[in-house]
N, C-alpha and C. Protein backbone atom coordinates (compact mmCIF):
# COMPACT_ATOMS: atom_id res chain seq x y z
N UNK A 1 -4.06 -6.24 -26.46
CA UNK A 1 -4.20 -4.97 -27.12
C UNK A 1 -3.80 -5.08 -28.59
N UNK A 2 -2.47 -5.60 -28.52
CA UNK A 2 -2.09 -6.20 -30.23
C UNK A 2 -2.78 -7.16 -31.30
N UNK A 3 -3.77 -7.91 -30.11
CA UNK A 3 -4.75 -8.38 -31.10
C UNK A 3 -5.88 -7.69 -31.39
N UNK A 4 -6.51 -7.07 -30.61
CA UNK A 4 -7.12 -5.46 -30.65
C UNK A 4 -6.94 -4.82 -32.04
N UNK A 5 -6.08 -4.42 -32.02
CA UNK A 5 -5.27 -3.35 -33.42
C UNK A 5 -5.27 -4.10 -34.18
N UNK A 6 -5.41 -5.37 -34.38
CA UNK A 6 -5.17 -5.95 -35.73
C UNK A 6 -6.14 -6.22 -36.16
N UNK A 7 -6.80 -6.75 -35.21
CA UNK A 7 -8.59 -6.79 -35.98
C UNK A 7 -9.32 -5.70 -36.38
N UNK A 8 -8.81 -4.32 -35.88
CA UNK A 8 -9.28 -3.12 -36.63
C UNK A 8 -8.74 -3.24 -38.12
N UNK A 9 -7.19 -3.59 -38.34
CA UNK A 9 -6.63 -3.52 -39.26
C UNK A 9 -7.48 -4.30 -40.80
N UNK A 10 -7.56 -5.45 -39.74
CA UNK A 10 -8.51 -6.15 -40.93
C UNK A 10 -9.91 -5.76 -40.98
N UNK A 11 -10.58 -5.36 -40.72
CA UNK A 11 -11.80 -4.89 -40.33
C UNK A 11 -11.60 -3.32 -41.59
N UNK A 12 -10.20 -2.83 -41.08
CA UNK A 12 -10.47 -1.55 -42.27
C UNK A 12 -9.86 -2.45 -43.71
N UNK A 13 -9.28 -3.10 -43.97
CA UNK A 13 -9.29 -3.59 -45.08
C UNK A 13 -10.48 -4.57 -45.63
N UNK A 14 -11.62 -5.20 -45.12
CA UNK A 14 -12.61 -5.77 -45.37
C UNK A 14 -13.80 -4.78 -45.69
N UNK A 15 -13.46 -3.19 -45.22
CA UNK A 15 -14.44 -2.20 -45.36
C UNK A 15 -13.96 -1.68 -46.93
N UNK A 16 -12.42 -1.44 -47.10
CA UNK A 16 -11.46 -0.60 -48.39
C UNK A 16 -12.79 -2.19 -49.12
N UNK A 17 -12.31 -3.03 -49.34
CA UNK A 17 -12.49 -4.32 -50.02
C UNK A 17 -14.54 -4.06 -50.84
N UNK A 18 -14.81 -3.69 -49.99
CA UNK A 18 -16.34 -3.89 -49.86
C UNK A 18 -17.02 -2.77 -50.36
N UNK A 19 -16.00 -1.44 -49.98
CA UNK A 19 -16.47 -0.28 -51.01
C UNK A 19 -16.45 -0.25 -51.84
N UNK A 20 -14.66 -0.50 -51.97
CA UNK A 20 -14.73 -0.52 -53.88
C UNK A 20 -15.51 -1.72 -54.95
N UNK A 21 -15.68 -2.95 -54.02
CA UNK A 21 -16.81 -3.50 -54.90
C UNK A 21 -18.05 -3.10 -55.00
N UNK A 22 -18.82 -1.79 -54.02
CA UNK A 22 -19.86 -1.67 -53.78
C UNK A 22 -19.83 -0.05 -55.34
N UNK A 23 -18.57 0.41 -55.04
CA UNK A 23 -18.71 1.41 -55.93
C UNK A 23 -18.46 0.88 -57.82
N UNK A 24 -18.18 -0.28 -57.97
CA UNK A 24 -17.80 -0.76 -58.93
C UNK A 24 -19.32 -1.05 -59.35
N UNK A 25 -19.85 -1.74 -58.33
CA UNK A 25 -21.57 -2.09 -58.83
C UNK A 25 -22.10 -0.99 -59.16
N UNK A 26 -21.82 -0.25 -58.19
CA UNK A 26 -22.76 1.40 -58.66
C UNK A 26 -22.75 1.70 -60.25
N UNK A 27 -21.55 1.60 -60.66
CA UNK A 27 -20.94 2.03 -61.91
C UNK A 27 -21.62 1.19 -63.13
N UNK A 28 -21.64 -0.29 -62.97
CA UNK A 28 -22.04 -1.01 -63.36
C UNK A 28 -23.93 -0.95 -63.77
N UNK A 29 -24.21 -1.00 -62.30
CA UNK A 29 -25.67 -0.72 -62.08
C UNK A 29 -26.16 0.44 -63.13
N UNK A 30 -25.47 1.74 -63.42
CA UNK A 30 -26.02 2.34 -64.13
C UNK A 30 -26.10 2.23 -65.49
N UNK A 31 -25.23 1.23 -65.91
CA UNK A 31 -24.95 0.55 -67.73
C UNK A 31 -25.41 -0.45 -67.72
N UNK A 32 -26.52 -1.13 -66.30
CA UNK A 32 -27.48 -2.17 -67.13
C UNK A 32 -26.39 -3.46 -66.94
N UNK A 33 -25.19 -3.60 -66.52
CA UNK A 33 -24.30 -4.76 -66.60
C UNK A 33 -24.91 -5.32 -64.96
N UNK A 34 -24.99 -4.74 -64.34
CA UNK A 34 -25.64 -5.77 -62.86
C UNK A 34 -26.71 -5.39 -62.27
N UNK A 35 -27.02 -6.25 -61.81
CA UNK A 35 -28.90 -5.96 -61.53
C UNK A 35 -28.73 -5.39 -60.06
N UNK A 36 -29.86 -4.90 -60.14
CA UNK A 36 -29.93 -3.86 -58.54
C UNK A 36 -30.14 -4.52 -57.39
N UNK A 37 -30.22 -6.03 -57.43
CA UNK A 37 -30.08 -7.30 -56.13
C UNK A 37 -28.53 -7.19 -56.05
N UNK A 38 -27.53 -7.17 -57.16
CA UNK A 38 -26.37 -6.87 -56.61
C UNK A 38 -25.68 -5.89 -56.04
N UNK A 39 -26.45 -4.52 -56.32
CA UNK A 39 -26.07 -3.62 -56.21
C UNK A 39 -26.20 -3.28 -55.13
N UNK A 40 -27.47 -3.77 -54.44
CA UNK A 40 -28.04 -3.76 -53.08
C UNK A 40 -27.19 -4.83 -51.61
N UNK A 41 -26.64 -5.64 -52.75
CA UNK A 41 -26.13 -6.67 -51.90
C UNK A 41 -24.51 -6.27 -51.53
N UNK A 42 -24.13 -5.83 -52.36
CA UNK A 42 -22.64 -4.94 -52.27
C UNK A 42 -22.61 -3.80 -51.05
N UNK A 43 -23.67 -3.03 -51.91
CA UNK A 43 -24.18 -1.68 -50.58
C UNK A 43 -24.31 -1.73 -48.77
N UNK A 44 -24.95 -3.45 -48.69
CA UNK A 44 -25.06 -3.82 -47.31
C UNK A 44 -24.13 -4.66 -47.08
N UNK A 45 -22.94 -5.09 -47.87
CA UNK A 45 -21.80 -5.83 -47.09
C UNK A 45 -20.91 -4.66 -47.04
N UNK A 46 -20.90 -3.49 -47.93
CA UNK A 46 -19.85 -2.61 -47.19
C UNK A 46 -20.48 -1.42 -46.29
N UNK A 47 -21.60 -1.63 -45.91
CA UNK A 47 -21.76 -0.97 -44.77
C UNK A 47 -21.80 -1.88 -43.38
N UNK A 48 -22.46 -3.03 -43.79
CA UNK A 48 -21.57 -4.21 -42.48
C UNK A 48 -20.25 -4.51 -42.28
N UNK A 49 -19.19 -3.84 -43.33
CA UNK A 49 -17.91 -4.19 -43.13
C UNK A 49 -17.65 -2.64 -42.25
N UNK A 50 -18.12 -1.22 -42.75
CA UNK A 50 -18.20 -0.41 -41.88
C UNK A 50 -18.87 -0.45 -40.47
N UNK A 51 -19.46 -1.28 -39.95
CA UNK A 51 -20.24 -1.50 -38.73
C UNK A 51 -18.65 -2.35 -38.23
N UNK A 52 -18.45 -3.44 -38.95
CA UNK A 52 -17.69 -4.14 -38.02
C UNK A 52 -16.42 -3.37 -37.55
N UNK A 53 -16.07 -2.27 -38.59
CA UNK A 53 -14.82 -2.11 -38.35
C UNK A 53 -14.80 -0.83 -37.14
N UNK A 54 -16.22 -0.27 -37.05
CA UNK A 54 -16.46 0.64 -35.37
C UNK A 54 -16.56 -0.15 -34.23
N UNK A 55 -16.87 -1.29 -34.83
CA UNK A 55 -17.14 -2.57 -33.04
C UNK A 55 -15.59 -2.88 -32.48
N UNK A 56 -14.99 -2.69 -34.26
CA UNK A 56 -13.41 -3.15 -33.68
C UNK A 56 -13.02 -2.24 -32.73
N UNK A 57 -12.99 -0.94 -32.92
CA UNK A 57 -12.73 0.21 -33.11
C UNK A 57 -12.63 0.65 -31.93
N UNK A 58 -14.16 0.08 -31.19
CA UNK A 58 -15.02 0.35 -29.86
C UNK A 58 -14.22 -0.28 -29.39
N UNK A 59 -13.92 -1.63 -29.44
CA UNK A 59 -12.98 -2.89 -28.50
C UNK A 59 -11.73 -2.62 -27.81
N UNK A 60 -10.85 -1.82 -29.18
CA UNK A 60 -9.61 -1.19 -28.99
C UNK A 60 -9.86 -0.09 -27.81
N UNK A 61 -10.74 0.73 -27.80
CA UNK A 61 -11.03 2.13 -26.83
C UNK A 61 -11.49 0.89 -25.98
N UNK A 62 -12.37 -0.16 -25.65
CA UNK A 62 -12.24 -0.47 -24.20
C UNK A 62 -10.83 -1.22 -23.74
N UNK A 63 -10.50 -1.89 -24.19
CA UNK A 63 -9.19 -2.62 -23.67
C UNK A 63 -7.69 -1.44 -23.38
N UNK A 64 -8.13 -0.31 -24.23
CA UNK A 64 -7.00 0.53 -23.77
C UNK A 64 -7.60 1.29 -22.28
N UNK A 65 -9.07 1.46 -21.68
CA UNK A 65 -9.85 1.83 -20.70
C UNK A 65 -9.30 0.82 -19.97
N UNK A 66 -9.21 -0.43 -20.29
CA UNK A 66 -9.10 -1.81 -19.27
C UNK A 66 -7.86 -1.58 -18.54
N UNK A 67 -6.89 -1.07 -19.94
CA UNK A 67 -5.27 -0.90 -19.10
C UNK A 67 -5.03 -0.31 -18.28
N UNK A 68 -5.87 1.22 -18.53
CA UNK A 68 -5.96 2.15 -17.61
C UNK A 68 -6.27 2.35 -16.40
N UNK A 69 -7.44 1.41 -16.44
CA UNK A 69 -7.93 1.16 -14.95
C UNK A 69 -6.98 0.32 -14.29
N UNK A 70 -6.74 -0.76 -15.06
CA UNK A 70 -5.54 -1.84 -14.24
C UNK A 70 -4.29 -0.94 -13.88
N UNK A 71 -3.76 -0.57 -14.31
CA UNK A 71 -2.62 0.71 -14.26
C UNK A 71 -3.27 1.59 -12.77
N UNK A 72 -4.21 2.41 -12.72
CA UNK A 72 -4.98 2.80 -11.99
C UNK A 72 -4.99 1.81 -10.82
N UNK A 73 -5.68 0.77 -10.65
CA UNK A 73 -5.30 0.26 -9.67
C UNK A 73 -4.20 -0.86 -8.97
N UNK A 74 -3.01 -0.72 -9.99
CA UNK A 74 -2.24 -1.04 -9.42
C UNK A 74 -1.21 0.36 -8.38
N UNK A 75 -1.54 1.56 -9.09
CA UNK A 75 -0.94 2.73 -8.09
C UNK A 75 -1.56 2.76 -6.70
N UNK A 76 -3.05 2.63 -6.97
CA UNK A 76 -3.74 2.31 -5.70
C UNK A 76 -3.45 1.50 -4.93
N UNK A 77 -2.96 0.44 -5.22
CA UNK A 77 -2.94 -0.89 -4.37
C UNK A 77 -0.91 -0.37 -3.78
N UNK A 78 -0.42 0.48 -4.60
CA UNK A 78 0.61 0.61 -4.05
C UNK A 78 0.52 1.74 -2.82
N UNK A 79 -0.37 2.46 -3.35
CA UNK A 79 -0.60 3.66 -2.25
C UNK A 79 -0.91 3.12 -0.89
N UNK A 80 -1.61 1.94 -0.69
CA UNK A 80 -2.38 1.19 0.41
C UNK A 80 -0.71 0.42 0.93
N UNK A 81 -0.29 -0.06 0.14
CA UNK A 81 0.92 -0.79 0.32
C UNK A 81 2.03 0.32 1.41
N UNK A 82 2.01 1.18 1.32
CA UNK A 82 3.22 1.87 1.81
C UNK A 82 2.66 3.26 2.84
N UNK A 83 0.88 3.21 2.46
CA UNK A 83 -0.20 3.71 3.68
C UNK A 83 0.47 2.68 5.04
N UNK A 84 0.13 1.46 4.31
CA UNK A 84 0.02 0.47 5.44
C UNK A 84 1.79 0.38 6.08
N UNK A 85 2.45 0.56 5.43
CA UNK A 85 3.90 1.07 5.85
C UNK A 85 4.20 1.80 7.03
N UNK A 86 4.07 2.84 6.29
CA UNK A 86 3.79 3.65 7.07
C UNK A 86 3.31 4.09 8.83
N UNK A 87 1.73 3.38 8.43
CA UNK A 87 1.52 3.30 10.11
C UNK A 87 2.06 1.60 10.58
N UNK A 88 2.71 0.56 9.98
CA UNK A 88 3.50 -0.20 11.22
C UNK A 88 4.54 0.63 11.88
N UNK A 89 5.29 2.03 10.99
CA UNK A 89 6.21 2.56 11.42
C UNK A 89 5.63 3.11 12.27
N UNK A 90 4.31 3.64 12.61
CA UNK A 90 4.25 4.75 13.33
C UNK A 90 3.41 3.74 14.75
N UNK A 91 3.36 2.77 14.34
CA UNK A 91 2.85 1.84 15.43
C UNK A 91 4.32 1.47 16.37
N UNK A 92 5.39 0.90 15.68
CA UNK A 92 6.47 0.70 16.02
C UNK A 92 6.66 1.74 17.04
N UNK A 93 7.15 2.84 16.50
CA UNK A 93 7.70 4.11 17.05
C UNK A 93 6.89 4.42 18.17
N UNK A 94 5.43 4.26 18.39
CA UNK A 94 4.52 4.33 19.50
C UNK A 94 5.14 2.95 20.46
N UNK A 95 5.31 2.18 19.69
CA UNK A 95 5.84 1.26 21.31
C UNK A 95 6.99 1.65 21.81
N UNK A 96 7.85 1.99 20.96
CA UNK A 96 9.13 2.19 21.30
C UNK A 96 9.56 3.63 21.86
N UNK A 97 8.40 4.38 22.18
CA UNK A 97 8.11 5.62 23.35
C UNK A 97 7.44 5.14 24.41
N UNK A 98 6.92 4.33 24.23
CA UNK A 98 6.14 3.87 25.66
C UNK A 98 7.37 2.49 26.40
N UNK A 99 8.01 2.49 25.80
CA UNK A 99 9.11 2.06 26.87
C UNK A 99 9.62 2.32 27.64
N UNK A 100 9.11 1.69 28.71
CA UNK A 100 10.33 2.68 29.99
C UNK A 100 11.68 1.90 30.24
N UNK A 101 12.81 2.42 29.99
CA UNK A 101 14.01 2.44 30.17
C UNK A 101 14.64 2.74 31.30
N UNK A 102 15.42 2.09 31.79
CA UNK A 102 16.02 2.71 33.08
C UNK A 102 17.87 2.67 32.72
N UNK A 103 18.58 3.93 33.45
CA UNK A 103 19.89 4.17 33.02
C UNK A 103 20.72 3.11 33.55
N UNK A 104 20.54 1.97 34.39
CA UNK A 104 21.34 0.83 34.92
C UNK A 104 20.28 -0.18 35.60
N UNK A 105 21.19 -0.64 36.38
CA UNK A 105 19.97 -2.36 36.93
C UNK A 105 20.03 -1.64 38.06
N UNK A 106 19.33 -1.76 38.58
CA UNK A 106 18.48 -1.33 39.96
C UNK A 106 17.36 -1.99 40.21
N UNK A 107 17.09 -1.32 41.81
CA UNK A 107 15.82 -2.18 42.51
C UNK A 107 14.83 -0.72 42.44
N UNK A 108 13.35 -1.02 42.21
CA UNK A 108 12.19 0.47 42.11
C UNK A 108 11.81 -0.19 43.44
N UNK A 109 11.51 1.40 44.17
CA UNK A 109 10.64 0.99 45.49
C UNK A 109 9.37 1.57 45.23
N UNK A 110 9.20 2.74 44.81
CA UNK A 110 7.86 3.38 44.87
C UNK A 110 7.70 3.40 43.60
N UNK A 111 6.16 3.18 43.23
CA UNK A 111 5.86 3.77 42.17
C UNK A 111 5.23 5.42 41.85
N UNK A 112 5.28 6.27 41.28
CA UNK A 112 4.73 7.29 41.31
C UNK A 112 3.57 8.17 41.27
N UNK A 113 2.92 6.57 40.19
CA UNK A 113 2.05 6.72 39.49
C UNK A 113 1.19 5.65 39.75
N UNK A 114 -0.20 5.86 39.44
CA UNK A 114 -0.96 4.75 39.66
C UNK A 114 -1.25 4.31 38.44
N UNK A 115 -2.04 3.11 38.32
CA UNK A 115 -2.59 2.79 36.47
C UNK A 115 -4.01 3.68 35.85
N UNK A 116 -3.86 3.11 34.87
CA UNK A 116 -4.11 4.84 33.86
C UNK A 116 -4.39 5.79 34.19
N UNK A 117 -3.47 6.47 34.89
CA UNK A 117 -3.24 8.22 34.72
C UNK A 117 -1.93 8.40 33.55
N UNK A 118 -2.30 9.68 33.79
CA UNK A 118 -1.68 10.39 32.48
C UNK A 118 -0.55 10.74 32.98
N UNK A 119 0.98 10.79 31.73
CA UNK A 119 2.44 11.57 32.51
C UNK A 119 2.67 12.00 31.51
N UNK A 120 3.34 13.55 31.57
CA UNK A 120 3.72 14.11 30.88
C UNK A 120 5.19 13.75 30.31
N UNK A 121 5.79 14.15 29.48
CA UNK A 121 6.57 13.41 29.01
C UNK A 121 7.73 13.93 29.83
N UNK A 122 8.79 13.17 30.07
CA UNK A 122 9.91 13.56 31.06
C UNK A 122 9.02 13.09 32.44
N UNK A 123 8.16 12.86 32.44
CA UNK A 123 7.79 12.88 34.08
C UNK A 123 8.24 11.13 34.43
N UNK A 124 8.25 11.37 36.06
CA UNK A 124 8.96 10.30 36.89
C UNK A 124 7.89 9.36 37.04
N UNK A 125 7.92 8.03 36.80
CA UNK A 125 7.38 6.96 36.93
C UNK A 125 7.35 5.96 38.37
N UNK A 126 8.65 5.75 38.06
CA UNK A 126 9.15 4.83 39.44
C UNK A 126 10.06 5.71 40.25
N UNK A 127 10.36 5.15 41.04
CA UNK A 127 12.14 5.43 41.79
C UNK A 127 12.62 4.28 41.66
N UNK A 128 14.12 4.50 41.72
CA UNK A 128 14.77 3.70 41.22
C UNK A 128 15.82 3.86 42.32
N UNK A 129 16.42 2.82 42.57
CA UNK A 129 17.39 2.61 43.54
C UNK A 129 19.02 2.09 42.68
N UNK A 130 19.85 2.68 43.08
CA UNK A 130 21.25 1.99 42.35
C UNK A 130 21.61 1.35 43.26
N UNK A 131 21.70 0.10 43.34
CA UNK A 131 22.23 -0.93 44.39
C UNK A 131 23.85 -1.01 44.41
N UNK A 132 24.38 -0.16 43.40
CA UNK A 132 25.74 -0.13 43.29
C UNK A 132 26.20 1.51 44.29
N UNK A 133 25.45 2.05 44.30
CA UNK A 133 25.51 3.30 45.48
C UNK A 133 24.68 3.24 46.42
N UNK A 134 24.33 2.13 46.99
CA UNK A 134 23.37 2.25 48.41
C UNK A 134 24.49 2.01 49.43
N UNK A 135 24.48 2.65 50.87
CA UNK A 135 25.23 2.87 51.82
C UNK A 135 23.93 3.57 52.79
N UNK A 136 24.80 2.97 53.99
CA UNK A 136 23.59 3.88 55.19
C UNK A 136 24.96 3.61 56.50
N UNK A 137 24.60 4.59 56.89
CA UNK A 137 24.85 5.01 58.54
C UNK A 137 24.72 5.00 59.38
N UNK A 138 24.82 4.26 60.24
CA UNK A 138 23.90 3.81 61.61
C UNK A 138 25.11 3.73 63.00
N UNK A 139 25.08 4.17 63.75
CA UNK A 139 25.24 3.82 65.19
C UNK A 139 25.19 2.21 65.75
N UNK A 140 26.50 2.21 66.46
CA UNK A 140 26.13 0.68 67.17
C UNK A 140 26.81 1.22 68.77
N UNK A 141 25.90 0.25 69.59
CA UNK A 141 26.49 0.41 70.66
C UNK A 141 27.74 0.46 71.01
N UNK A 142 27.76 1.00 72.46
CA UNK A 142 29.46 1.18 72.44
C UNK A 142 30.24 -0.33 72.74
N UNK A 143 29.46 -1.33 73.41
CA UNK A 143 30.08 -2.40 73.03
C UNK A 143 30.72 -3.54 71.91
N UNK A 144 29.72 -2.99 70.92
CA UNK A 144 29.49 -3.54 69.49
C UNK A 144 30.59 -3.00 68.83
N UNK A 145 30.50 -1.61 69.35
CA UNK A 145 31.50 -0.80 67.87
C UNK A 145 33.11 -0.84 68.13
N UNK A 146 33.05 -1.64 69.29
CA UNK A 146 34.62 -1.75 69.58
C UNK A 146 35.03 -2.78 68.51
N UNK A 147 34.10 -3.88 68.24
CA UNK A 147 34.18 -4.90 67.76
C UNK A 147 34.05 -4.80 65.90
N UNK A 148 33.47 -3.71 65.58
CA UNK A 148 33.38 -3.61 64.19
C UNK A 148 34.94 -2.98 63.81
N UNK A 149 35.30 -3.23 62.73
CA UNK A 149 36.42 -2.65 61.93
C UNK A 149 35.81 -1.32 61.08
N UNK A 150 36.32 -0.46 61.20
CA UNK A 150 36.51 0.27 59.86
C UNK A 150 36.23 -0.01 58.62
N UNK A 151 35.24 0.53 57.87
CA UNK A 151 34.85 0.34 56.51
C UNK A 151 34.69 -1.55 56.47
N UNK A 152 33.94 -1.97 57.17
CA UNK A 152 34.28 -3.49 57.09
C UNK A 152 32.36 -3.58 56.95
N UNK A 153 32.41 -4.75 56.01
CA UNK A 153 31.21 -4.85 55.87
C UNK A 153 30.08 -5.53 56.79
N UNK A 154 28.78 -5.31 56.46
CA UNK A 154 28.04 -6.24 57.59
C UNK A 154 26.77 -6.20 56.99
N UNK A 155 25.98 -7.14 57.25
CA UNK A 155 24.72 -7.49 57.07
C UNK A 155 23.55 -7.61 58.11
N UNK A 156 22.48 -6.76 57.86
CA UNK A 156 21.45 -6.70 58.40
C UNK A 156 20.77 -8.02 58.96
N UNK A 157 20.35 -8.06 60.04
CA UNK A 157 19.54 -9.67 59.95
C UNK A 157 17.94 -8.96 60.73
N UNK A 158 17.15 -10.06 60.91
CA UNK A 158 16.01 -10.18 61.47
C UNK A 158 16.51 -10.40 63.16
């Protein structure tokens, strides 16, 4: 951009430069001191020094357009940056609802549900068994139960 501006700079001093020699001929031209090939020749280098110094001119207005756009799409590319943010969070947060959690270690016997149906939220999935509160009650013969203790443990067999 700074080299931009400077070539206008010189560009308007090669135009100042070119007038006043062009207006000096004028002056001249009319007292017969320079011939009208110079006068003519002055006339079209300071209007080519005025041409060059609008091309400069033009250059400066695109390269400050250039910044703009670059500027421009670097907000864009940030907007996409933190779009895209955004939904990993909301991707995240979708897995991390579709987790099913259970409040301790346990054994599931039934399921509730079959595969893809729909549950409302709060709704029951599995059952869940606490193997730390399972107990059952059962009857033993009267020969047997002479033989069991009180609160004494035992195991099921085949």
């Amino acid at each position: 951009m700074r080299a931009s501006e400077a070539v206008v700079k010189q560009r308007q001093a090669e135009l100042d430069s070119t007038a006043k020699r062009h207006v000096r001929s004028n002056t001249l031209s009319q007292r017969g001191a320079v011939s009208a090939q110079q006068l003519d020749d002055d006339r079209a280098a300071a209007e080519s020094a005025r041409a060059a110094l609008e091309s400069a001119k033009a250059q400066v207005s695109a390269a400050r357009a250039a910044i703009e756009a670059a500027r421009t799409s670097i907000i864009q590319a940030q907007t996409r940056v933190e779009a895209s943010q955004a939904t990993e969070r909301r991707i995240l947060a979708d897995i991390d609802d579709s987790e099913l959690k259970a409040p301790a270690t346990a054994a599931f016997s039934i399921a509730s549900l079959s595969q893809a149906k729909s549950l409302a939220a709060g709704g029951r999935v599995l059952n869940m068994v606490d193997l730390a509160d399972v107990y059952m009650t059962f009857f033993l013969p009267t020969e047997q139960a002479g033989s069991a203790g009180a609160r004494q443990r035992s195991a099921l067999g085949p």
